[in-house]
PDB file of N, CA and C in Angstrom:
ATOM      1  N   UNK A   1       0.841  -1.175   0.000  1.00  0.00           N
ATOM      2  CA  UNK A   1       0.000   0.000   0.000  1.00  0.00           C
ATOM      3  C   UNK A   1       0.888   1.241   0.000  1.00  0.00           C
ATOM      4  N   UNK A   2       0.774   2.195  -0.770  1.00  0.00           N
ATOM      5  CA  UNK A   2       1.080   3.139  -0.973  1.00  0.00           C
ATOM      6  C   UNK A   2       0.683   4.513  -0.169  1.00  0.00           C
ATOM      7  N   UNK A   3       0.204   4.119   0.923  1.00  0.00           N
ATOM      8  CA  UNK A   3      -0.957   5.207   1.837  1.00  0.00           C
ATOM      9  C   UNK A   3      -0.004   5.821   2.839  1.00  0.00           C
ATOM     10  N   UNK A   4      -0.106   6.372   3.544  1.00  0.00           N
ATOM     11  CA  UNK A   4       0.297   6.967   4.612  1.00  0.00           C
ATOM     12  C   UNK A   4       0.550   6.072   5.506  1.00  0.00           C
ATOM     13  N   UNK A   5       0.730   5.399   5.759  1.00  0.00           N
ATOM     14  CA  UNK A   5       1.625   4.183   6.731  1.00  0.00           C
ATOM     15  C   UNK A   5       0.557   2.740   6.595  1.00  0.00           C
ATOM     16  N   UNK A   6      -0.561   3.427   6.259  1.00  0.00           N
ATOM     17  CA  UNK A   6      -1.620   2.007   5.660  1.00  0.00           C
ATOM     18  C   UNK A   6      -1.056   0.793   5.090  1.00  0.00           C
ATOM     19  N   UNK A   7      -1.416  -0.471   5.903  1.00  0.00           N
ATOM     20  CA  UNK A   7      -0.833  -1.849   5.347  1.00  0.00           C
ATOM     21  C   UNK A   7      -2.079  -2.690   4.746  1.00  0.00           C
ATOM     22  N   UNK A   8      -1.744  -3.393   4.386  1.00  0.00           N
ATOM     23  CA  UNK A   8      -2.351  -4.645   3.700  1.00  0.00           C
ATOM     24  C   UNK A   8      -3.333  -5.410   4.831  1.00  0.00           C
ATOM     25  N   UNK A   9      -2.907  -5.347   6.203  1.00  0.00           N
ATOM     26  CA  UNK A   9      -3.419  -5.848   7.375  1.00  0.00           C
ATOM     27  C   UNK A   9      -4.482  -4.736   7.549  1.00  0.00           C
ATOM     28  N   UNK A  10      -4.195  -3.569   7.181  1.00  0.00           N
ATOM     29  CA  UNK A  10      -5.689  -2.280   8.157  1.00  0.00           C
ATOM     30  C   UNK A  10      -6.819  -3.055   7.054  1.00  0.00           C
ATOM     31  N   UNK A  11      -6.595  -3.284   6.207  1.00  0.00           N
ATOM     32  CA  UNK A  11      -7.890  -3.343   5.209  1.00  0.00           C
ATOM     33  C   UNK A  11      -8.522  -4.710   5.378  1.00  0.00           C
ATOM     34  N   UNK A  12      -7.552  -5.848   6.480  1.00  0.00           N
ATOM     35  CA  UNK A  12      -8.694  -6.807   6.680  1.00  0.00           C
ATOM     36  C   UNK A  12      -8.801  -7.201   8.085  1.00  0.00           C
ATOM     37  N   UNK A  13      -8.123  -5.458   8.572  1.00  0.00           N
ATOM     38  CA  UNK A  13      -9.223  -5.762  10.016  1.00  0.00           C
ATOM     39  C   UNK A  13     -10.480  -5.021  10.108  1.00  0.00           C
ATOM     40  N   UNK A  14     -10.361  -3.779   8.789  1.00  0.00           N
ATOM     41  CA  UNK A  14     -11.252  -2.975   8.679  1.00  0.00           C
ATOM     42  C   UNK A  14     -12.851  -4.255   7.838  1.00  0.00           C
ATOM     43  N   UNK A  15     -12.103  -4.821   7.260  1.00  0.00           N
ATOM     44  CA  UNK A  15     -13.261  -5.966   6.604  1.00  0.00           C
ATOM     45  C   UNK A  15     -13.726  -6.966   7.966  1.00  0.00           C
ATOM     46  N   UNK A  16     -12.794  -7.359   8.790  1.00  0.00           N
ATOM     47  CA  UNK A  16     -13.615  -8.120   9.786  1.00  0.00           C
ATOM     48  C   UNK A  16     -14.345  -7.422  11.015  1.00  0.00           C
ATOM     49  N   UNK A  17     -14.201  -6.368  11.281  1.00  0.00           N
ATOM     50  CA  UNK A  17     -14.667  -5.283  11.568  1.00  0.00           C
ATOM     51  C   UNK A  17     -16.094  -5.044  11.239  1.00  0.00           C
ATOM     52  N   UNK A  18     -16.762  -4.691   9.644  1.00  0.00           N
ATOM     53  CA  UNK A  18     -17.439  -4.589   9.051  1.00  0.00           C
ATOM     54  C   UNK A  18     -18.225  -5.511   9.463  1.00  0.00           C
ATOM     55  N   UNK A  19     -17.792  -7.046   9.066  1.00  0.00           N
ATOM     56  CA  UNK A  19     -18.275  -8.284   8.999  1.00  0.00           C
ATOM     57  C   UNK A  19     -18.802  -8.588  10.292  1.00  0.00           C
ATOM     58  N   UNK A  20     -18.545  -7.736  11.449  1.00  0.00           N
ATOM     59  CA  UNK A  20     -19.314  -7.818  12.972  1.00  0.00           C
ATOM     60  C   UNK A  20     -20.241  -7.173  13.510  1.00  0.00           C
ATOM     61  N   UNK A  21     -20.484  -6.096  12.251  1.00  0.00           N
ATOM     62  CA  UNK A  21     -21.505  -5.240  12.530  1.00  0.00           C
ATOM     63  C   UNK A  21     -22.444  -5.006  11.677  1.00  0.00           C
ATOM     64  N   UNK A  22     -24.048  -4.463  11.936  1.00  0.00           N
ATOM     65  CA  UNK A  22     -24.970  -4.720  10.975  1.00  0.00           C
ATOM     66  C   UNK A  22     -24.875  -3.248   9.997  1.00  0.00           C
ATOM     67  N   UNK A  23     -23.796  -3.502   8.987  1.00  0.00           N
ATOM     68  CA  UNK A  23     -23.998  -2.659   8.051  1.00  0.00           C
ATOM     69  C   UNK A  23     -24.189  -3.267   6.854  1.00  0.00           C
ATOM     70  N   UNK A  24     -25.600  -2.433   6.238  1.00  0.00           N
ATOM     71  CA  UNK A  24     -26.028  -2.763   5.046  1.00  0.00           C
ATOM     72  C   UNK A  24     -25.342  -2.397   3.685  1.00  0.00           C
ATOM     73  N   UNK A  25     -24.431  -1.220   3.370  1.00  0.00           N
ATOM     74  CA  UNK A  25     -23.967  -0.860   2.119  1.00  0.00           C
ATOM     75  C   UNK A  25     -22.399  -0.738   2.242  1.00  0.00           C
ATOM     76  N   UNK A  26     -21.787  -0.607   1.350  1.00  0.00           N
ATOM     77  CA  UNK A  26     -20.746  -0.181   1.625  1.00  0.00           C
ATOM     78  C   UNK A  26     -19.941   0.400  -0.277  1.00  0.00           C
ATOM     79  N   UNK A  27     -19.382   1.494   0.332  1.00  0.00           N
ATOM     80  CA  UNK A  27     -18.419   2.561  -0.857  1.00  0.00           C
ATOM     81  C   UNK A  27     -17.076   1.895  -0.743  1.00  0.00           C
ATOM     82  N   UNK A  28     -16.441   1.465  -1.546  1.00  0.00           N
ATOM     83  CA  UNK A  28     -15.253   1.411  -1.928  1.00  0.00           C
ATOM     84  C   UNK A  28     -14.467   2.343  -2.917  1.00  0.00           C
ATOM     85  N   UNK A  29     -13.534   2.811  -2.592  1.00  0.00           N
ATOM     86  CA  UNK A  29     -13.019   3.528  -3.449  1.00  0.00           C
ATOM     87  C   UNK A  29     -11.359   3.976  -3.217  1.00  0.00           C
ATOM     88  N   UNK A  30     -10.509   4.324  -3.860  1.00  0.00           N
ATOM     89  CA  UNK A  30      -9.403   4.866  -3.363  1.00  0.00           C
ATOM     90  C   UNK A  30      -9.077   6.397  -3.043  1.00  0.00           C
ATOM     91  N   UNK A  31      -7.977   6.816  -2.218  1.00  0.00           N
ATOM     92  CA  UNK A  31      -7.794   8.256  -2.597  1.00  0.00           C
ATOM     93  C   UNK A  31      -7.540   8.906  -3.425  1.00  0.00           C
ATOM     94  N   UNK A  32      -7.891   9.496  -3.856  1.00  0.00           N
ATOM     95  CA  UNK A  32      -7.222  10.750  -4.910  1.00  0.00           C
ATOM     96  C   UNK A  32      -6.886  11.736  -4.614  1.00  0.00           C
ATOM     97  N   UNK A  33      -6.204  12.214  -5.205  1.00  0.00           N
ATOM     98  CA  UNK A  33      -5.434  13.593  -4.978  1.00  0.00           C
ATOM     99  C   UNK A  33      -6.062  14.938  -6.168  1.00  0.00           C
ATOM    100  N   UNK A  34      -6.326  16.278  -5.285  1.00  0.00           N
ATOM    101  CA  UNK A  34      -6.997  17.158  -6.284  1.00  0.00           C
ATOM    102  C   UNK A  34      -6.365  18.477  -5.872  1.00  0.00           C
ATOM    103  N   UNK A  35      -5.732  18.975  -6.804  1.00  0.00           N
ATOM    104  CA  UNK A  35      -5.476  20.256  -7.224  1.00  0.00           C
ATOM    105  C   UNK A  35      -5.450  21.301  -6.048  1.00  0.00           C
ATOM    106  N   UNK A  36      -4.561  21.883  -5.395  1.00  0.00           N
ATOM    107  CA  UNK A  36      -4.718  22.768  -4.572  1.00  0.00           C
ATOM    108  C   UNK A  36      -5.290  22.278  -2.858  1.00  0.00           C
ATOM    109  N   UNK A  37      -5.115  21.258  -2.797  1.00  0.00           N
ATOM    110  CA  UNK A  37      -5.186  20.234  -1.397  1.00  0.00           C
ATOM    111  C   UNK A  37      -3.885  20.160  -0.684  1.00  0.00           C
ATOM    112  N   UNK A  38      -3.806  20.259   0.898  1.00  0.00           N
ATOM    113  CA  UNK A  38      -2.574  19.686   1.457  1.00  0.00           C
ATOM    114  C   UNK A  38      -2.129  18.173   0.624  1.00  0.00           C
ATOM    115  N   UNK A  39      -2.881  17.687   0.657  1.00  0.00           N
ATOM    116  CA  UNK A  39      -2.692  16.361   0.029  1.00  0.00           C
ATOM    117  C   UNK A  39      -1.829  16.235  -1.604  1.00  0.00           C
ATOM    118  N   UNK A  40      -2.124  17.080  -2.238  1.00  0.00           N
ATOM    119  CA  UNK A  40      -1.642  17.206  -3.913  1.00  0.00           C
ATOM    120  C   UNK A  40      -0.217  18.344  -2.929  1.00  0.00           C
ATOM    121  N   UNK A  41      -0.064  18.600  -2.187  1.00  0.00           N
ATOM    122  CA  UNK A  41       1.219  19.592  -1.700  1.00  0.00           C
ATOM    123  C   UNK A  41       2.321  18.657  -1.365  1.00  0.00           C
ATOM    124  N   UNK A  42       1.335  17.484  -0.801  1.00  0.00           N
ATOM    125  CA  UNK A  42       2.627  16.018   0.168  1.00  0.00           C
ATOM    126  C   UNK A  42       2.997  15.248  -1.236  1.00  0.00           C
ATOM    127  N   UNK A  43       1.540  15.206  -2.339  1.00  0.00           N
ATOM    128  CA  UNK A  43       2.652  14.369  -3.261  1.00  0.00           C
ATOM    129  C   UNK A  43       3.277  15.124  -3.926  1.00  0.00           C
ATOM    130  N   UNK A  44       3.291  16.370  -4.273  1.00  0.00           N
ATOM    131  CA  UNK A  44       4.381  17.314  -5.195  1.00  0.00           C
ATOM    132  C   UNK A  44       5.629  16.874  -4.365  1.00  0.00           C
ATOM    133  N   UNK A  45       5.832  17.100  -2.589  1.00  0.00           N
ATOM    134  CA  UNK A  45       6.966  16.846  -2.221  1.00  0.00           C
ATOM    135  C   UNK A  45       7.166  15.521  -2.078  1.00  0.00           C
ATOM    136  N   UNK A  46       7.091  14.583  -2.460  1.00  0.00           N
ATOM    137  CA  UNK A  46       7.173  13.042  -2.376  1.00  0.00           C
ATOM    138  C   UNK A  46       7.053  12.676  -1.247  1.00  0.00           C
ATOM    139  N   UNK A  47       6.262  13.451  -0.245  1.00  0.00           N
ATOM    140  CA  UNK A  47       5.665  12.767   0.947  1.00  0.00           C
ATOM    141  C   UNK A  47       4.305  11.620   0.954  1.00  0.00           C
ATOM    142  N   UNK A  48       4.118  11.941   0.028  1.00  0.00           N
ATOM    143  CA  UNK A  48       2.939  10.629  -0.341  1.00  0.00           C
ATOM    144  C   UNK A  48       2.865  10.585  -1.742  1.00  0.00           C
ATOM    145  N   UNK A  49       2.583   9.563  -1.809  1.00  0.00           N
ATOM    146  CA  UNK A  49       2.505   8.171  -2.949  1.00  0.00           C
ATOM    147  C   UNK A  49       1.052   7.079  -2.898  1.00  0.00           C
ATOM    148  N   UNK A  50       0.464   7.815  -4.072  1.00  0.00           N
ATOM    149  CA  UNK A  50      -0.790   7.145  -4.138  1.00  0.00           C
ATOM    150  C   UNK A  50      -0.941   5.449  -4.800  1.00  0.00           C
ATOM    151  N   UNK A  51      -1.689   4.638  -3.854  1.00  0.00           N
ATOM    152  CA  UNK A  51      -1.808   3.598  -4.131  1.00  0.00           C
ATOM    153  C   UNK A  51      -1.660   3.724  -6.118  1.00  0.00           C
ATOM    154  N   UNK A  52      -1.250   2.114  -6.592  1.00  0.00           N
ATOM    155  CA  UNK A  52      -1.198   2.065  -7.844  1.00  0.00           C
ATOM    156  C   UNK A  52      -2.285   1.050  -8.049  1.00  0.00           C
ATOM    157  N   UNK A  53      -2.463   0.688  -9.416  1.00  0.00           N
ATOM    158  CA  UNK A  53      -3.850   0.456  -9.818  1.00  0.00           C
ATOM    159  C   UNK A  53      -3.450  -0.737  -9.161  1.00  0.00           C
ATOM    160  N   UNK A  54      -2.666  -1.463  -9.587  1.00  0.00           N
ATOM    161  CA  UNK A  54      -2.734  -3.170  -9.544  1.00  0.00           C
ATOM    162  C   UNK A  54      -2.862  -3.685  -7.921  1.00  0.00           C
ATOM    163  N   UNK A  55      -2.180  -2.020  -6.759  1.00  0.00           N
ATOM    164  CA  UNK A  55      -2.567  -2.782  -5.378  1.00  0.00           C
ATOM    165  C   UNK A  55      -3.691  -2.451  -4.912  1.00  0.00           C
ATOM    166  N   UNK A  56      -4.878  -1.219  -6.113  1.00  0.00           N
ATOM    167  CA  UNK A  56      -6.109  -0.961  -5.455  1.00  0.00           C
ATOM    168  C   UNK A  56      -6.861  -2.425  -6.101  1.00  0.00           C
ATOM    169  N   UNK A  57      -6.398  -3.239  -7.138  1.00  0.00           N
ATOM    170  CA  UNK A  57      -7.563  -3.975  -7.678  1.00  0.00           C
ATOM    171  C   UNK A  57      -7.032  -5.458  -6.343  1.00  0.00           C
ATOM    172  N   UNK A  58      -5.888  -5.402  -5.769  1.00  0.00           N
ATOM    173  CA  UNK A  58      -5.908  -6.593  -4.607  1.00  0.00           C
ATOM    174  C   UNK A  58      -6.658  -6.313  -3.335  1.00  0.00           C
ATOM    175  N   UNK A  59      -6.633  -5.439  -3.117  1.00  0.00           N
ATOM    176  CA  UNK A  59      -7.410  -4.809  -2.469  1.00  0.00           C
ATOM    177  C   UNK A  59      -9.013  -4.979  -2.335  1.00  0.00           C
ATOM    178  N   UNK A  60      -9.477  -4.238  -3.420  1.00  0.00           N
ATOM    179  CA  UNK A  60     -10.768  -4.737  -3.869  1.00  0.00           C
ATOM    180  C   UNK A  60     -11.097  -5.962  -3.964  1.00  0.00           C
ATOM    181  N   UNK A  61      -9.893  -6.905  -4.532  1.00  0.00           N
ATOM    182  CA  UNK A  61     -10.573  -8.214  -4.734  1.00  0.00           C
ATOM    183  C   UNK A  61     -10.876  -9.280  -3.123  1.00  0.00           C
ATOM    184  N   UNK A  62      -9.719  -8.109  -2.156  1.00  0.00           N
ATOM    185  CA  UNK A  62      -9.555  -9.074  -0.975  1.00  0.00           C
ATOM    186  C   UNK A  62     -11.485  -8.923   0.042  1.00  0.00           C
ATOM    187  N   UNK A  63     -11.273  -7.235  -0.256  1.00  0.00           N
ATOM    188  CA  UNK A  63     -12.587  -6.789   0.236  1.00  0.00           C
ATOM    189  C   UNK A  63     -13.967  -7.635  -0.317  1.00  0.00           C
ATOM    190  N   UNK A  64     -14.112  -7.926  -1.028  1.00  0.00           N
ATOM    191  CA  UNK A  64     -15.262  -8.481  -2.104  1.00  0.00           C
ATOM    192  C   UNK A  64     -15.069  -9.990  -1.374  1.00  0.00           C
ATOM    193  N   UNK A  65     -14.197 -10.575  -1.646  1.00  0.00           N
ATOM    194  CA  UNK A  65     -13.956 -11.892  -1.143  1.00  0.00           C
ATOM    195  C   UNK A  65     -14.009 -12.287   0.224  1.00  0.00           C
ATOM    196  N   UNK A  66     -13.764 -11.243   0.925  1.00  0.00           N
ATOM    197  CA  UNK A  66     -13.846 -11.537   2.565  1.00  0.00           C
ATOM    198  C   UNK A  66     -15.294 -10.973   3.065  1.00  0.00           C
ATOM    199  N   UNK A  67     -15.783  -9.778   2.094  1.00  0.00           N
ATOM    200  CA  UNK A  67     -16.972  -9.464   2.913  1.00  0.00           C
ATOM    201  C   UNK A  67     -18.582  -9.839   2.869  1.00  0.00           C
ATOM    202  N   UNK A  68     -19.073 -10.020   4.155  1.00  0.00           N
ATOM    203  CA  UNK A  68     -20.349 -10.780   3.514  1.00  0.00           C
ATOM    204  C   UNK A  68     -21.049 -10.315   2.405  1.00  0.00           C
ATOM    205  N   UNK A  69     -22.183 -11.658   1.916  1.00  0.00           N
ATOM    206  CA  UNK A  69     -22.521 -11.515   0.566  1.00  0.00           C
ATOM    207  C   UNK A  69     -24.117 -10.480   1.193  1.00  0.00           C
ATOM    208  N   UNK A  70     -24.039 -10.174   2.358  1.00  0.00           N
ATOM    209  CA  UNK A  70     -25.462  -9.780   2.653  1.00  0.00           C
ATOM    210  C   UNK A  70     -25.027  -8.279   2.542  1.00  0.00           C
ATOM    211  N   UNK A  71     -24.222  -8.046   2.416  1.00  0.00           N
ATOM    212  CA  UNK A  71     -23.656  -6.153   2.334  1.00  0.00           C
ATOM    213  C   UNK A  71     -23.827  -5.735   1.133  1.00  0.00           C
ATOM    214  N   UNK A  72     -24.630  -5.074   0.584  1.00  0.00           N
ATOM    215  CA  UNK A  72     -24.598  -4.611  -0.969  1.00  0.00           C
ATOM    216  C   UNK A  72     -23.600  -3.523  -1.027  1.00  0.00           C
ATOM    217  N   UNK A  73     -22.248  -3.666  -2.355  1.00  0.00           N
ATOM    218  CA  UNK A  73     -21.519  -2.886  -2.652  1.00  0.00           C
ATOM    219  C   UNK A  73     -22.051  -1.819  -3.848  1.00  0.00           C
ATOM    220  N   UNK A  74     -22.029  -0.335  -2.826  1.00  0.00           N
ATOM    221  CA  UNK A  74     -22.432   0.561  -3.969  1.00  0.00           C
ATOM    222  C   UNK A  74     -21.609   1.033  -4.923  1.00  0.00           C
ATOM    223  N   UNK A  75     -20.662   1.128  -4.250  1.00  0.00           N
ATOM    224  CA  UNK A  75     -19.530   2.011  -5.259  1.00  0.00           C
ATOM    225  C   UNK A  75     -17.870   0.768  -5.640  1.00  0.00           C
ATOM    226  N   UNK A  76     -17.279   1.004  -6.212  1.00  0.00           N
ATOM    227  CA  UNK A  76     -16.031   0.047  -6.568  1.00  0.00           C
ATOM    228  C   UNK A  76     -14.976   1.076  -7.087  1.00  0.00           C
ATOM    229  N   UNK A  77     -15.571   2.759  -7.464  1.00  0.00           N
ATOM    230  CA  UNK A  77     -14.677   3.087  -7.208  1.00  0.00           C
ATOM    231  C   UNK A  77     -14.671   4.446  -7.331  1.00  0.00           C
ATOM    232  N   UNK A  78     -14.392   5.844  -6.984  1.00  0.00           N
ATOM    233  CA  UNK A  78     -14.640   7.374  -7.214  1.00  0.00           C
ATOM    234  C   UNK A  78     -14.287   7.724  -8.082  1.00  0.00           C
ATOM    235  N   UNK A  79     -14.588   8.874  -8.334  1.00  0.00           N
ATOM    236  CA  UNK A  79     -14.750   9.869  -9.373  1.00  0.00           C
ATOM    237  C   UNK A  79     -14.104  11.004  -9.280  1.00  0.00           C
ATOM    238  N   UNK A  80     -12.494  11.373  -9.547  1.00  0.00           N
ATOM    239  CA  UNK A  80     -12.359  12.403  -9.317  1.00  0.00           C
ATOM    240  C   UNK A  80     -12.940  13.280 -10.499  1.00  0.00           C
ATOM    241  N   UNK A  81     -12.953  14.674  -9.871  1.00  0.00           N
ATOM    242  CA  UNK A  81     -13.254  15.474 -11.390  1.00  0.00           C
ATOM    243  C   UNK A  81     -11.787  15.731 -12.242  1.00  0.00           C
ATOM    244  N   UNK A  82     -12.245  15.167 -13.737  1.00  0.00           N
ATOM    245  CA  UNK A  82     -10.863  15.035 -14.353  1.00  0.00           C
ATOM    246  C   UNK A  82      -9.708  16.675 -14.292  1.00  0.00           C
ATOM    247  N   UNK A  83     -10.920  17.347 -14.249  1.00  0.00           N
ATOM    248  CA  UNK A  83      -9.825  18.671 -13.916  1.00  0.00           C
ATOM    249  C   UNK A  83      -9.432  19.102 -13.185  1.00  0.00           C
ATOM    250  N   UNK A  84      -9.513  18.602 -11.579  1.00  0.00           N
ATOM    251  CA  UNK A  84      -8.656  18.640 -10.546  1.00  0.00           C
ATOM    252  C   UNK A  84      -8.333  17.796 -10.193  1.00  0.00           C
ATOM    253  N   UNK A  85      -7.970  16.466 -10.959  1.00  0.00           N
ATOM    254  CA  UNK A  85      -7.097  15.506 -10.660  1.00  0.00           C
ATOM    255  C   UNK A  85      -5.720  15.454 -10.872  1.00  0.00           C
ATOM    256  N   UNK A  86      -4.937  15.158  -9.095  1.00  0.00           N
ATOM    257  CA  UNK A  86      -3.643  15.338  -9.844  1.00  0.00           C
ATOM    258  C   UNK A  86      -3.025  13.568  -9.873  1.00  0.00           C
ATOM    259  N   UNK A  87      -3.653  13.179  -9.154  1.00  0.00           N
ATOM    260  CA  UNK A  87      -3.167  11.311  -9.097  1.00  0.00           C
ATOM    261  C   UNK A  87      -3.636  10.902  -8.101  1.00  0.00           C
ATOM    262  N   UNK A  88      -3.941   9.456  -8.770  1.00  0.00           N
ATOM    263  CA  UNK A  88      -3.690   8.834  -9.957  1.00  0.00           C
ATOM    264  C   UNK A  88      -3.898   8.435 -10.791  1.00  0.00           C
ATOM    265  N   UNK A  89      -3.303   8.679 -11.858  1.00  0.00           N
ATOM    266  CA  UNK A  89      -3.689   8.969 -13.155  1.00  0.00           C
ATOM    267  C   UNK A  89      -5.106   7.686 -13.303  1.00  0.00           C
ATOM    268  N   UNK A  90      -4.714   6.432 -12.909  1.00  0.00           N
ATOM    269  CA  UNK A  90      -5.503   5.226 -13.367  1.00  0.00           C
ATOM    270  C   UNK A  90      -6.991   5.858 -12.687  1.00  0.00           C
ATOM    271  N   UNK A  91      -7.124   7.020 -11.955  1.00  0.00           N
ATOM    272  CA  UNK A  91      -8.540   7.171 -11.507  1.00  0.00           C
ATOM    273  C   UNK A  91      -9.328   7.539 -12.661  1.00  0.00           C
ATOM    274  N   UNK A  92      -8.565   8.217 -13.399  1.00  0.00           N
ATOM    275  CA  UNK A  92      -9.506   8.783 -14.297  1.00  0.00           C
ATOM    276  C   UNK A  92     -10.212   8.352 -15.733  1.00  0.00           C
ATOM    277  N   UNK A  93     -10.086   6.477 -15.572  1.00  0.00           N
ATOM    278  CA  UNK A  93     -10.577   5.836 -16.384  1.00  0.00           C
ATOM    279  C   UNK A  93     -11.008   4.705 -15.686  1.00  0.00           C
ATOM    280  N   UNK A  94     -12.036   5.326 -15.393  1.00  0.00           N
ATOM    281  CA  UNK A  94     -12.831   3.835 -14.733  1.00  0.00           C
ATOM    282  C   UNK A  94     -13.252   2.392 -15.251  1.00  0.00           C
ATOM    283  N   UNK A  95     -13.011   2.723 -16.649  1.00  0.00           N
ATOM    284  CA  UNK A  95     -13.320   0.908 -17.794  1.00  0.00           C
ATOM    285  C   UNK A  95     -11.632   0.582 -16.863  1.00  0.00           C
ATOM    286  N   UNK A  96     -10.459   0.860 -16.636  1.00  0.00           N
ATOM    287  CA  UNK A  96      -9.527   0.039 -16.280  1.00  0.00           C
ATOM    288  C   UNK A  96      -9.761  -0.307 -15.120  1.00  0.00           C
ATOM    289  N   UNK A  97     -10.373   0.486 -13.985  1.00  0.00           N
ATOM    290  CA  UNK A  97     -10.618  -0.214 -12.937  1.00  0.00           C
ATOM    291  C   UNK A  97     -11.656  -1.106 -12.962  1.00  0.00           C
ATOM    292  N   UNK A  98     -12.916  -0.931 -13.467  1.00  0.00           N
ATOM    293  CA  UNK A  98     -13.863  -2.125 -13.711  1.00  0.00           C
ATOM    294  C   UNK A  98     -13.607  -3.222 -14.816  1.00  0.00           C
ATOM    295  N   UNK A  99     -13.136  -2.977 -15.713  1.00  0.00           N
ATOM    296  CA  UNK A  99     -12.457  -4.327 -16.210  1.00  0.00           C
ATOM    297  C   UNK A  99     -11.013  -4.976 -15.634  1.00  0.00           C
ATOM    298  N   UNK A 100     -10.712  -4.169 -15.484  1.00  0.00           N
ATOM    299  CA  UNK A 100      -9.071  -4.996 -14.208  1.00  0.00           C
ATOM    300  C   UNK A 100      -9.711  -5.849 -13.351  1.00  0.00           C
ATOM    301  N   UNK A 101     -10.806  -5.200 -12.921  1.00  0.00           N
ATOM    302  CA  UNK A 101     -11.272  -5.892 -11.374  1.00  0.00           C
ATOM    303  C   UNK A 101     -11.884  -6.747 -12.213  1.00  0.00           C
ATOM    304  N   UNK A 102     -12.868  -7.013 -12.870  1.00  0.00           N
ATOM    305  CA  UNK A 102     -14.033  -8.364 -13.327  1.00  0.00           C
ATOM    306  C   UNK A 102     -12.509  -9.110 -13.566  1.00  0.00           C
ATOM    307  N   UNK A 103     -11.430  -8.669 -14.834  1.00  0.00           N
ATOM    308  CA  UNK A 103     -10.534  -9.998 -15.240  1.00  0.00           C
ATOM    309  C   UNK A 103      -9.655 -10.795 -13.839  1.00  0.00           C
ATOM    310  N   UNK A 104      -9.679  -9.822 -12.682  1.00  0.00           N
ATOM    311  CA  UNK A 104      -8.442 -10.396 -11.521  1.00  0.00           C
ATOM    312  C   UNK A 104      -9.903 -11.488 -11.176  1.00  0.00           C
ATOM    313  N   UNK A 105     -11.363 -11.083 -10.293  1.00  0.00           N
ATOM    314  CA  UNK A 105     -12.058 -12.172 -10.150  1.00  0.00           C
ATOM    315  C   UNK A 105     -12.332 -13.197 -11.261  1.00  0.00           C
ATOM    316  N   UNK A 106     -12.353 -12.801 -12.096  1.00  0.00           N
ATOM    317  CA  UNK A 106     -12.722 -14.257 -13.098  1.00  0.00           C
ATOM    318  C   UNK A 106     -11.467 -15.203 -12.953  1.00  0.00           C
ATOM    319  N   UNK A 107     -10.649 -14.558 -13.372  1.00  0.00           N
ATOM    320  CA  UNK A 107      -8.889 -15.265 -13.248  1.00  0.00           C
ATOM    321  C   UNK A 107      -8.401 -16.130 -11.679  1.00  0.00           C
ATOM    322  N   UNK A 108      -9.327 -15.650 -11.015  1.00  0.00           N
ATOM    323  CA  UNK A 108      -8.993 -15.954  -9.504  1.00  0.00           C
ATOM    324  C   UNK A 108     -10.092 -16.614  -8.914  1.00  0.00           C
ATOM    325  N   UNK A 109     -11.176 -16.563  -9.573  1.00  0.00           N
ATOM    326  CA  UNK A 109     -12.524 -17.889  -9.607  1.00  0.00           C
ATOM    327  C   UNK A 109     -12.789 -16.808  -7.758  1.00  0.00           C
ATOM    328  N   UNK A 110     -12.838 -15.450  -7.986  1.00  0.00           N
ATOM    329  CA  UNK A 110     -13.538 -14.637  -6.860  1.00  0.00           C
ATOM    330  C   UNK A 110     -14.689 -14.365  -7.079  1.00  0.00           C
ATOM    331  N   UNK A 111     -15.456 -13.973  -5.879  1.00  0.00           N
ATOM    332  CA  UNK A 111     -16.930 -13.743  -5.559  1.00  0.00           C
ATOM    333  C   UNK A 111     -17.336 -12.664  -4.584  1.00  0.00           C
ATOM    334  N   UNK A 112     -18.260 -12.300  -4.388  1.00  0.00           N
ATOM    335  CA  UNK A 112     -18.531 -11.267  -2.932  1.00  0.00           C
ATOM    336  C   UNK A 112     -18.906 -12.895  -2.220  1.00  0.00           C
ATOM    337  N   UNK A 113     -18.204 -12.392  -0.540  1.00  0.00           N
ATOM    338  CA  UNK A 113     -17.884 -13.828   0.024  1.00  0.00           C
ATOM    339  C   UNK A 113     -17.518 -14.838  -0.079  1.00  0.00           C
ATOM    340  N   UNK A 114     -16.523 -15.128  -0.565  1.00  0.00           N
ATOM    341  CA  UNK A 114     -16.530 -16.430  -0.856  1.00  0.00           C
ATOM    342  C   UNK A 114     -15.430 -16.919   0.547  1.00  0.00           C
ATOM    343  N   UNK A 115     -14.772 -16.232   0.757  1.00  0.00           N
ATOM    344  CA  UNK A 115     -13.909 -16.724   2.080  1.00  0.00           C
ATOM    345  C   UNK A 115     -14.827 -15.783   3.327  1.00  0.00           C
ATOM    346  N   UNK A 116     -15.968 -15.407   3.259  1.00  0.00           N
ATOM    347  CA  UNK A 116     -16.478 -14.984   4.666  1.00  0.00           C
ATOM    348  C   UNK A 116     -16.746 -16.105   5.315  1.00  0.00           C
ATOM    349  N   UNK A 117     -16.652 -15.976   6.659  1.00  0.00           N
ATOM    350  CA  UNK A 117     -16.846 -16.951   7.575  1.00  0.00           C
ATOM    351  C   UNK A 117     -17.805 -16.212   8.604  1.00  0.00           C
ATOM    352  N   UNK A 118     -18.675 -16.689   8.651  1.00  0.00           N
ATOM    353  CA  UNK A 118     -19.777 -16.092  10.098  1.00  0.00           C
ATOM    354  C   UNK A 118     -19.726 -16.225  11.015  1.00  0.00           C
TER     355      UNK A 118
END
């Protein structure tokens, strides 16, 4: 993970977490960075480094796969506005994130739940 000290572990305690409590929807999405933000200031100075596509689609695929099938997923992924986007770049074509993601689950025989455990 490319986040601010964020590991691979916050995102599946944040999923078993989820998985203990009665929430019905859930947004997925990554950060982006926009134009004139502290945030677009830390990555000009290489203080941050935005996730890249291929560790937001493991990500996604881990979330989908671990979280129950009773949670409807609304979102898979945001929208920056293309003219105050400063990164990353892969946000601003969402056919790569929704076809990346369908080819990693098909390729990986994934599901929503398929490793939840109740």
């Amino acid at each position: 993970m490319a986040c601010l000290g964020e590991k691979f572990d916050d995102i599946k305690n944040t999923v078993a977490f989820l998985n203990q409590h009665n929430i019905q929807g859930l947004k997925i999405h990554s950060t982006y960075i926009i134009k004139g933000t502290q945030l677009a200031e830390m990555y000009n100075n290489k203080k941050y480094f935005p996730i890249s596509l291929n560790d937001y689609l493991e990500a996604v695929s881990y979330i989908l796969s671990h979280i129950s099938e009773n949670i409807i997923i609304h979102r898979l992924s945001g929208d920056a506005p293309k003219e105050l986007l400063v990164a990353p770049e892969w946000n601003a074509h969402k056919k790569w994130i929704l076809n990346g993601l369908a080819k990693k689950l098909k390729e990986n025989d994934i599901w929503q739940g398929k490793y939840f455990c109740k």
